[in-house]
PDB file of N, CA and C in Angstrom:
ATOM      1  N   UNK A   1      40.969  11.964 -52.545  1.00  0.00           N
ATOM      2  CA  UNK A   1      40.606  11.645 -51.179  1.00  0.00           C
ATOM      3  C   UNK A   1      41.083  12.744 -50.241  1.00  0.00           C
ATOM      4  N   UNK A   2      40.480  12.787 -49.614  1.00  0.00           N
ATOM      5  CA  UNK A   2      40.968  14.024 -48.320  1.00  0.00           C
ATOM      6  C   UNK A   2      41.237  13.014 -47.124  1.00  0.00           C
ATOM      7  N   UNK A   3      42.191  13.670 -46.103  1.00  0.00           N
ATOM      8  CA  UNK A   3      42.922  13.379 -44.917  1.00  0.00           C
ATOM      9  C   UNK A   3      41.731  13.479 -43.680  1.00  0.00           C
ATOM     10  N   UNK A   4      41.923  12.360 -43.944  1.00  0.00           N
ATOM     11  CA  UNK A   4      40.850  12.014 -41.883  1.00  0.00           C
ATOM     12  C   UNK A   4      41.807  12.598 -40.904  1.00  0.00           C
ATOM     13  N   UNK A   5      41.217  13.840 -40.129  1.00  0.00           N
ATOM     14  CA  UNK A   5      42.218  14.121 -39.027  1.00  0.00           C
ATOM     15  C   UNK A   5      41.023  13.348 -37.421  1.00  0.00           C
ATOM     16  N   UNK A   6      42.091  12.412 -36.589  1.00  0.00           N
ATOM     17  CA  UNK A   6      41.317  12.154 -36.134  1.00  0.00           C
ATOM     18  C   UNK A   6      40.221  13.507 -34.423  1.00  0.00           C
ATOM     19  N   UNK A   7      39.090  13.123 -34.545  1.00  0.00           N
ATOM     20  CA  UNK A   7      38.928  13.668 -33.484  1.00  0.00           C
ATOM     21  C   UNK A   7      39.091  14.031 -32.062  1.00  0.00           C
ATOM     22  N   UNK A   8      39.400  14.937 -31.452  1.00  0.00           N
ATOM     23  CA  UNK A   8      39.831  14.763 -30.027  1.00  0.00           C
ATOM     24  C   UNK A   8      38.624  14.545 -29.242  1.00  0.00           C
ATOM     25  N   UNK A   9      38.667  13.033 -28.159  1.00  0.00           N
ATOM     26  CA  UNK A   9      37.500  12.527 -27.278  1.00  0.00           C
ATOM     27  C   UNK A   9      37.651  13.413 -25.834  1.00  0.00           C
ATOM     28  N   UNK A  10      39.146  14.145 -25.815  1.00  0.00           N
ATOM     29  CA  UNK A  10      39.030  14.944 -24.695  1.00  0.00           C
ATOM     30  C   UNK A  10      40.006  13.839 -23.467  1.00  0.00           C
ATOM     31  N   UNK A  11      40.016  13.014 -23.994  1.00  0.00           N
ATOM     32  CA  UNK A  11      40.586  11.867 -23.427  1.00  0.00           C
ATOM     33  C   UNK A  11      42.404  11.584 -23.867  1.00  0.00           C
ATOM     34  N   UNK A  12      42.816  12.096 -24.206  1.00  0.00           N
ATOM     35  CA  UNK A  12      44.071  12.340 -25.353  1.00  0.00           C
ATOM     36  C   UNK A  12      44.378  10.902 -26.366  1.00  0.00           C
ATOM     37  N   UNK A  13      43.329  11.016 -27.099  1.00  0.00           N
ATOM     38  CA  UNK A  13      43.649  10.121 -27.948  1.00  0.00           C
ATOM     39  C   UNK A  13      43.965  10.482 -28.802  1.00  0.00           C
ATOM     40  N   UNK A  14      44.087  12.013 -29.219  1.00  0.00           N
ATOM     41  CA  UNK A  14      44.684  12.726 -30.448  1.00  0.00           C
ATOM     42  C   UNK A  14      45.675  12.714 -30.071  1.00  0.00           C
ATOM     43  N   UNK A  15      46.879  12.137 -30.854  1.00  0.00           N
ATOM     44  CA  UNK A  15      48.494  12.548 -30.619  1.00  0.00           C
ATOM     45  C   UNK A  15      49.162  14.000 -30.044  1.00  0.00           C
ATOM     46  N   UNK A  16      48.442  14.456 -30.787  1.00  0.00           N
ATOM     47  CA  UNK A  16      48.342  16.270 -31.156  1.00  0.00           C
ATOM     48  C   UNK A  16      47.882  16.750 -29.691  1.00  0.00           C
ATOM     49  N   UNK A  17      47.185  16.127 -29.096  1.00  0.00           N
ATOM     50  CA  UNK A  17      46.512  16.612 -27.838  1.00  0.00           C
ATOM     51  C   UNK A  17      47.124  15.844 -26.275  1.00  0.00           C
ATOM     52  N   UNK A  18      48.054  14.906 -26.749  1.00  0.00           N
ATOM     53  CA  UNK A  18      48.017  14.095 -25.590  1.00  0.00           C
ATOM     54  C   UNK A  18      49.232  14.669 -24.494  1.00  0.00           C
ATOM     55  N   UNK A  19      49.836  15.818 -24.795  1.00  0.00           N
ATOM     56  CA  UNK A  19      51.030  16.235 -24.543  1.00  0.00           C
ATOM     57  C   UNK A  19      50.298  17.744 -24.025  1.00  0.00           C
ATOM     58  N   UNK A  20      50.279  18.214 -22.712  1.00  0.00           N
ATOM     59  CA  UNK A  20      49.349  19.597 -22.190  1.00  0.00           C
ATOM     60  C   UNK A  20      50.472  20.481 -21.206  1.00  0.00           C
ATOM     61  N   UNK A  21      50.231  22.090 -21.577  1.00  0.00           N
ATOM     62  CA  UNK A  21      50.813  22.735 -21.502  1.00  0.00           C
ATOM     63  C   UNK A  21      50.090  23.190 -19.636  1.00  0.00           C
ATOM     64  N   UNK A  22      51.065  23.560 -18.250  1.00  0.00           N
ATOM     65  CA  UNK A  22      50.267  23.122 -17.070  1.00  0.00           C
ATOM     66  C   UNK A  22      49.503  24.429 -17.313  1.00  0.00           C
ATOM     67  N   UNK A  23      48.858  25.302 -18.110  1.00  0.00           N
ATOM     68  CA  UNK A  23      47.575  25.820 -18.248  1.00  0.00           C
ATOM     69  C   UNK A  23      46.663  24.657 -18.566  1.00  0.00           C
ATOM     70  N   UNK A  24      46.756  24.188 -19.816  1.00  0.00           N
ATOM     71  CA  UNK A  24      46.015  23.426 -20.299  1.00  0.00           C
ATOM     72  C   UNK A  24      45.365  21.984 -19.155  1.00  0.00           C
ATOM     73  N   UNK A  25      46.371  21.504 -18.609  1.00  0.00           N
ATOM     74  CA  UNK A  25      46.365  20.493 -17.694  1.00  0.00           C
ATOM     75  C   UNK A  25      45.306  21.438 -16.122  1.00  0.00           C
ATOM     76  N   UNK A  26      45.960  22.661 -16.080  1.00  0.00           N
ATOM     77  CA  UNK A  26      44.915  23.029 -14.684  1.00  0.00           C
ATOM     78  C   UNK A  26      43.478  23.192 -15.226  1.00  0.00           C
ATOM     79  N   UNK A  27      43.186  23.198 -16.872  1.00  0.00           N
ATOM     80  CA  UNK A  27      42.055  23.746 -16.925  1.00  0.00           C
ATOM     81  C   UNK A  27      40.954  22.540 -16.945  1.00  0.00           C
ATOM     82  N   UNK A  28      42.096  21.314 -17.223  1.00  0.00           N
ATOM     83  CA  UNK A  28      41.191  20.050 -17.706  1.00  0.00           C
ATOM     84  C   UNK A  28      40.646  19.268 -16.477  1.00  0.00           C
ATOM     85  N   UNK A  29      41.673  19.389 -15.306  1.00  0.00           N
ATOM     86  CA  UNK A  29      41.499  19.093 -13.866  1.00  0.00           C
ATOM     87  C   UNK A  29      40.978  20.120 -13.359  1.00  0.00           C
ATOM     88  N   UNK A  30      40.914  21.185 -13.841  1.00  0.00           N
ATOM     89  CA  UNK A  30      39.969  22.592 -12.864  1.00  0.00           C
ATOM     90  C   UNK A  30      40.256  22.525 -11.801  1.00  0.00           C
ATOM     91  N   UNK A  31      41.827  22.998 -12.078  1.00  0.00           N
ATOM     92  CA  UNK A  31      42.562  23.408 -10.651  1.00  0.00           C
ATOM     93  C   UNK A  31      43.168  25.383 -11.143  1.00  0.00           C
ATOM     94  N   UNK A  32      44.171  25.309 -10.344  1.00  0.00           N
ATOM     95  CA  UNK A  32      44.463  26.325 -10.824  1.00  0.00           C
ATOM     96  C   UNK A  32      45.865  26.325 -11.313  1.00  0.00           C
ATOM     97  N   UNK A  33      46.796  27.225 -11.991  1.00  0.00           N
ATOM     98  CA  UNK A  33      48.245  26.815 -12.631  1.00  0.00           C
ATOM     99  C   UNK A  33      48.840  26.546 -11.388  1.00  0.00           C
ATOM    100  N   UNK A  34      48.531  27.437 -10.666  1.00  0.00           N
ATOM    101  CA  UNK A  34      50.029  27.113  -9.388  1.00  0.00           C
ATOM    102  C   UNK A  34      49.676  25.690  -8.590  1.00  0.00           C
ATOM    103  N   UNK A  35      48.545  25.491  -8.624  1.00  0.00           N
ATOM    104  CA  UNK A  35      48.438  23.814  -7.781  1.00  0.00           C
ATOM    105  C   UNK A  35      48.659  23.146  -8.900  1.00  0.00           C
ATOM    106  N   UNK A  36      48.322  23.467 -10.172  1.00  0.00           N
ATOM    107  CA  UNK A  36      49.734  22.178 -10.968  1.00  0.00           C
ATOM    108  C   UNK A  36      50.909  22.210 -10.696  1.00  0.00           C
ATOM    109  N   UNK A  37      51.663  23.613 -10.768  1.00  0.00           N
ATOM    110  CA  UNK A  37      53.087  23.905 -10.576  1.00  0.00           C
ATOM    111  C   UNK A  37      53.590  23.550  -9.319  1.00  0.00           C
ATOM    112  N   UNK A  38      52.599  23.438  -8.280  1.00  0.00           N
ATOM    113  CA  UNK A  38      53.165  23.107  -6.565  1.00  0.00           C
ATOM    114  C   UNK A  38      53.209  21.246  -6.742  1.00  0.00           C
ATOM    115  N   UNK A  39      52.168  20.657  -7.578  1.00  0.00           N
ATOM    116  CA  UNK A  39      52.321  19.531  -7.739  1.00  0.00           C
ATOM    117  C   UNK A  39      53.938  19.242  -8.064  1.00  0.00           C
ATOM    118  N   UNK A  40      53.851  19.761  -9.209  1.00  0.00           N
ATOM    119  CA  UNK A  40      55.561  19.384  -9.732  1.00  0.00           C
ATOM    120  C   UNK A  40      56.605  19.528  -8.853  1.00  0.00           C
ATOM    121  N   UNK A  41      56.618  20.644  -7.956  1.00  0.00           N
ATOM    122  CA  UNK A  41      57.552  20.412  -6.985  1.00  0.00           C
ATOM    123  C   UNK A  41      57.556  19.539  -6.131  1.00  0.00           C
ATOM    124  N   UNK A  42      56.550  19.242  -5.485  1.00  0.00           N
ATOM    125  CA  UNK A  42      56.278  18.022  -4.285  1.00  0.00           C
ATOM    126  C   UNK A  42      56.339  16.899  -4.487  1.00  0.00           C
ATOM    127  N   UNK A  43      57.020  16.580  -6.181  1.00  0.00           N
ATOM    128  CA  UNK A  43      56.928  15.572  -6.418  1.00  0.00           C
ATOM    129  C   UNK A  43      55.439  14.488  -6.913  1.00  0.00           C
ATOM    130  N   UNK A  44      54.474  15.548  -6.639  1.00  0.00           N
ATOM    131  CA  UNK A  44      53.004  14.582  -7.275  1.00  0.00           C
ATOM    132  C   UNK A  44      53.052  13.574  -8.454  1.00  0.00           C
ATOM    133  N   UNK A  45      53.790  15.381  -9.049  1.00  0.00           N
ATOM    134  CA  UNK A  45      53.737  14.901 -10.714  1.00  0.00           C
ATOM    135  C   UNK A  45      55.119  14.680 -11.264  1.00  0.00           C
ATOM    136  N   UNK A  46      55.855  13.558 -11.478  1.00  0.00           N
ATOM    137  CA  UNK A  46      57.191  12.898 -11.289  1.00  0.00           C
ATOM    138  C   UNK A  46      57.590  13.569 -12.905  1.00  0.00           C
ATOM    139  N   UNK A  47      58.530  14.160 -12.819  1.00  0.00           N
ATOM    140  CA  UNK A  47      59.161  14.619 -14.231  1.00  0.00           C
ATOM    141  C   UNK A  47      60.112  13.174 -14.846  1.00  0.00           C
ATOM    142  N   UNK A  48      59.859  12.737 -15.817  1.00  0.00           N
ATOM    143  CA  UNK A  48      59.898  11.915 -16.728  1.00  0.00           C
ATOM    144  C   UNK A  48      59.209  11.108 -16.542  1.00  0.00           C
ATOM    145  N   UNK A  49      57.497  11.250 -16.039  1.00  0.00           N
ATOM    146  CA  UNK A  49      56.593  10.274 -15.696  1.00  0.00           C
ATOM    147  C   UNK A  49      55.637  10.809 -16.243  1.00  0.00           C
ATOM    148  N   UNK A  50      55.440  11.951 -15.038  1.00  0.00           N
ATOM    149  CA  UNK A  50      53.908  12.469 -15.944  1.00  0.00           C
ATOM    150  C   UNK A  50      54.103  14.335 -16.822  1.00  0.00           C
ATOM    151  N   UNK A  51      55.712  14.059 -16.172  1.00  0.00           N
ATOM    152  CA  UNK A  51      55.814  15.750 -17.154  1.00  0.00           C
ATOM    153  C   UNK A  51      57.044  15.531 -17.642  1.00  0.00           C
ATOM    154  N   UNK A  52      57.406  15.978 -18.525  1.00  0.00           N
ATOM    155  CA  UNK A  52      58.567  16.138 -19.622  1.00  0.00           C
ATOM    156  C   UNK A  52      59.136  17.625 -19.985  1.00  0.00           C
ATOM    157  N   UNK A  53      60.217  18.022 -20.119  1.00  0.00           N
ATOM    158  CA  UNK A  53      60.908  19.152 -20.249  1.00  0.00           C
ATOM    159  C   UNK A  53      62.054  19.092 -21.471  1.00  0.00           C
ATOM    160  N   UNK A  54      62.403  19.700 -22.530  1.00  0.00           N
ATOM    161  CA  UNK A  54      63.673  19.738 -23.000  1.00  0.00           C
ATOM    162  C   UNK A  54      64.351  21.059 -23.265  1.00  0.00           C
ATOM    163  N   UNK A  55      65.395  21.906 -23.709  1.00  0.00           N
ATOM    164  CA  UNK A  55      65.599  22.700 -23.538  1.00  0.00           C
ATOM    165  C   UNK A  55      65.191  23.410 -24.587  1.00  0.00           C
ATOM    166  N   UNK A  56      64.661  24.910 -24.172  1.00  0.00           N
ATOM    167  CA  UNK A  56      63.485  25.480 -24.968  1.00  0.00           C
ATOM    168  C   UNK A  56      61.960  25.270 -25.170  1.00  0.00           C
ATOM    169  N   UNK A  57      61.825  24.489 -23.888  1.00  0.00           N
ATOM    170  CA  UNK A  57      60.388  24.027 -24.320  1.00  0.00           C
ATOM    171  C   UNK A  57      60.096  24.013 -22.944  1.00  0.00           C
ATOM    172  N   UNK A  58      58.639  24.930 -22.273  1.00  0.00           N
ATOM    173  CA  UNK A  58      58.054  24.480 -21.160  1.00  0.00           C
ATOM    174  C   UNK A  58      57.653  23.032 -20.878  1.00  0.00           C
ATOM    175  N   UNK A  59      57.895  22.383 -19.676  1.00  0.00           N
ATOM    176  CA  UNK A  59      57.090  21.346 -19.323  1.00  0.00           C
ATOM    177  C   UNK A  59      55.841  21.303 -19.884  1.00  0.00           C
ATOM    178  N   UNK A  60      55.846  20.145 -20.594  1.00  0.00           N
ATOM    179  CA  UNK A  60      54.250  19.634 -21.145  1.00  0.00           C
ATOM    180  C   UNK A  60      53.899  18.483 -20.183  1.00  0.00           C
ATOM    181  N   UNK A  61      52.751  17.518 -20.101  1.00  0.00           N
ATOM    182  CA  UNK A  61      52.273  16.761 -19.432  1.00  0.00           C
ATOM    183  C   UNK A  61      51.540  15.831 -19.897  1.00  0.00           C
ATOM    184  N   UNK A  62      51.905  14.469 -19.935  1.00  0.00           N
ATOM    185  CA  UNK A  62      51.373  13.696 -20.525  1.00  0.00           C
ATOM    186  C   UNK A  62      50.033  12.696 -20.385  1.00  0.00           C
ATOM    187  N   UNK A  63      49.141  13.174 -21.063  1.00  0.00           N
ATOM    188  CA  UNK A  63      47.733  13.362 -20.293  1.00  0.00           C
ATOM    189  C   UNK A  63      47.696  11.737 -19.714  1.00  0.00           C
ATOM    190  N   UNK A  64      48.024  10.464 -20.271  1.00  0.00           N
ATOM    191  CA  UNK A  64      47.446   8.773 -20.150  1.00  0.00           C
ATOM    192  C   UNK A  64      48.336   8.680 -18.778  1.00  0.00           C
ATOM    193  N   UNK A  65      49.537   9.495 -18.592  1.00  0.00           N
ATOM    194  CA  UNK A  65      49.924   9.334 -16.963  1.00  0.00           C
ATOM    195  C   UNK A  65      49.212   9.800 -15.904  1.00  0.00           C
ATOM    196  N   UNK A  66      49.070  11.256 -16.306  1.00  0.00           N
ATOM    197  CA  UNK A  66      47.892  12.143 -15.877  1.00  0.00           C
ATOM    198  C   UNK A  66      46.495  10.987 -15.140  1.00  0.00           C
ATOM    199  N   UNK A  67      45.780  10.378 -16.226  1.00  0.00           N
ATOM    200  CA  UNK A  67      45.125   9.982 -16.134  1.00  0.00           C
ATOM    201  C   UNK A  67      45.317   8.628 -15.325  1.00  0.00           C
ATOM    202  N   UNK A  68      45.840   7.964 -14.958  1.00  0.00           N
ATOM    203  CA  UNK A  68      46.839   6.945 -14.381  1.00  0.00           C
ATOM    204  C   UNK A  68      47.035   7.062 -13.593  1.00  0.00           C
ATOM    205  N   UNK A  69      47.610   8.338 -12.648  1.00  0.00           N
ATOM    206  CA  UNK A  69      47.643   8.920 -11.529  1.00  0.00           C
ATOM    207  C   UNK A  69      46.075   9.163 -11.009  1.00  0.00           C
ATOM    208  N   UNK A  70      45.067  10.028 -11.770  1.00  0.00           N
ATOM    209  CA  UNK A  70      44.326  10.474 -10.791  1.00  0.00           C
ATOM    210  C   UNK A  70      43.746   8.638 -10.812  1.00  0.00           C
ATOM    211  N   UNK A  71      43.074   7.547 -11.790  1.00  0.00           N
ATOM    212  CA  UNK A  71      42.677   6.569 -11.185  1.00  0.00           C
ATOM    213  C   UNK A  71      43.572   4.955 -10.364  1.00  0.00           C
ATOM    214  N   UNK A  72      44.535   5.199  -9.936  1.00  0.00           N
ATOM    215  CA  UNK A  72      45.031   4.786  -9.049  1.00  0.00           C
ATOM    216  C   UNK A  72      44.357   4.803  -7.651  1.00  0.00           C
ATOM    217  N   UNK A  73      44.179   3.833  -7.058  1.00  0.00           N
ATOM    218  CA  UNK A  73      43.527   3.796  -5.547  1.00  0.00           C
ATOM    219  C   UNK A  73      44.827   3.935  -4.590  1.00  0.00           C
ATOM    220  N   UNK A  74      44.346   5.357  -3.454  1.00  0.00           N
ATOM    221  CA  UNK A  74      45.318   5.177  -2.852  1.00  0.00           C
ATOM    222  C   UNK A  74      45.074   4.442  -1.523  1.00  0.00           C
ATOM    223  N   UNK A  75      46.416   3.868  -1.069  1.00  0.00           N
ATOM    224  CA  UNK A  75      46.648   2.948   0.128  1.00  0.00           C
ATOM    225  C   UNK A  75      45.909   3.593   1.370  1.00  0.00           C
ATOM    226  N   UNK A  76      45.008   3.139   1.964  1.00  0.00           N
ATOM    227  CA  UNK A  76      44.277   3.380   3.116  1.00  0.00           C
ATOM    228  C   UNK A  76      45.513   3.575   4.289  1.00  0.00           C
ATOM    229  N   UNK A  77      46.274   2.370   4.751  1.00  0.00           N
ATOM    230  CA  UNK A  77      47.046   2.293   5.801  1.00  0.00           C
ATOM    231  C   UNK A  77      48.759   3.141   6.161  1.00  0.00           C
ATOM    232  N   UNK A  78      48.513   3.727   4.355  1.00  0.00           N
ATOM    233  CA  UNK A  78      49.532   4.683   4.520  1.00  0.00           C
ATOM    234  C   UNK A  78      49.573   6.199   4.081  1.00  0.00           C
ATOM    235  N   UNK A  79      50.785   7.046   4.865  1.00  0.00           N
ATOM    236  CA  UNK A  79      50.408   8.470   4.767  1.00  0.00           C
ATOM    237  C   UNK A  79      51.032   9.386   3.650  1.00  0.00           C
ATOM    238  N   UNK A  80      50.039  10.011   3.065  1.00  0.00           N
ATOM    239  CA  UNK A  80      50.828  10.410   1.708  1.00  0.00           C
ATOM    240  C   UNK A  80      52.090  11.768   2.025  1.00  0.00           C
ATOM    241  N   UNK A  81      53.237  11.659   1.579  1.00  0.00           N
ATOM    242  CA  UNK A  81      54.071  12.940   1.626  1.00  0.00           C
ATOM    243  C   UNK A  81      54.145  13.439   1.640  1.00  0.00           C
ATOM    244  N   UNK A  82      55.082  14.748   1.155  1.00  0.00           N
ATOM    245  CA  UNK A  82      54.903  15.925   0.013  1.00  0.00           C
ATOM    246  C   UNK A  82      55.900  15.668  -1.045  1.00  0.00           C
ATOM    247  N   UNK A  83      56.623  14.788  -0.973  1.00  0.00           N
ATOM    248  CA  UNK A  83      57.279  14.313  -2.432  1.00  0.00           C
ATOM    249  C   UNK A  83      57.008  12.703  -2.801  1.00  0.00           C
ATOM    250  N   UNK A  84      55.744  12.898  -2.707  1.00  0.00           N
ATOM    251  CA  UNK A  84      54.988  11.447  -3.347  1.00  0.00           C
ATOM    252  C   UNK A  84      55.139  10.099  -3.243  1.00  0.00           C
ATOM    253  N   UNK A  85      56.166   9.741  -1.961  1.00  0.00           N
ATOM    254  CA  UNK A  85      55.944   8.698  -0.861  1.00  0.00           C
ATOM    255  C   UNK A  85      54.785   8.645  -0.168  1.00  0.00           C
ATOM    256  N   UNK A  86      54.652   6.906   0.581  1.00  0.00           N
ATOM    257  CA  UNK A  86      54.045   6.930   1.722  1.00  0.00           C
ATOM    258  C   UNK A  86      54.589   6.792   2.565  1.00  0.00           C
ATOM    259  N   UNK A  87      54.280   7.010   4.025  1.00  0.00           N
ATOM    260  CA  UNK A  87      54.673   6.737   5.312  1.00  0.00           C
ATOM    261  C   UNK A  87      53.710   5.650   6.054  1.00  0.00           C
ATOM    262  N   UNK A  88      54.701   4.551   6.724  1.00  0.00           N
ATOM    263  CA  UNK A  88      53.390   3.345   7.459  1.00  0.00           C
ATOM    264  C   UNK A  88      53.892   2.397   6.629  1.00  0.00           C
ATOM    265  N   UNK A  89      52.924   1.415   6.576  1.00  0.00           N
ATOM    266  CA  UNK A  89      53.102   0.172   6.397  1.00  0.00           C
ATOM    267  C   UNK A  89      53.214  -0.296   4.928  1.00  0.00           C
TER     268      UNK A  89
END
């Protein structure tokens, strides 16, 4: 028998894939690296939420938070931050 590797839907359902390097992550959002990297500072993208670090290893990004974040509805009556609060009600 040979080994089923499963396919990637692009969606990170491959194990192997679900963890993105912020090239990989600007290319999938078609942004650019530094508006991922400005994310991370401002708090967008919450480190031990949607990015992970250990020592020796660039921040990777974990695509199902990723994805979690962008479909979240945001609050009409309040104002977004720059470290990923709202302001208002």
């Amino acid at each position: 028998m040979s080994a089923v590797t499963p396919k990637d839907d692009g969606q990170g359902s491959n194990p192997a894939e679900s963890y993105l390097t912020v090239k990989e992550l600007a290319e999938r959002l078609k942004l650019s690296t530094w508006s991922v990297k400005r994310k991370m500072l401002d708090g967008t993208f919450q480190q031990d939420v949607h990015w992970f670090s250990r020592p020796g290893i660039r921040p990777r990004f974990k695509w199902s938070a990723i994805v979690e974040w962008l479909e979240q509805p945001r609050p009409k009556e309040q104002i977004p931050m720059a470290r990923g609060y709202y302001l208002g009600k």
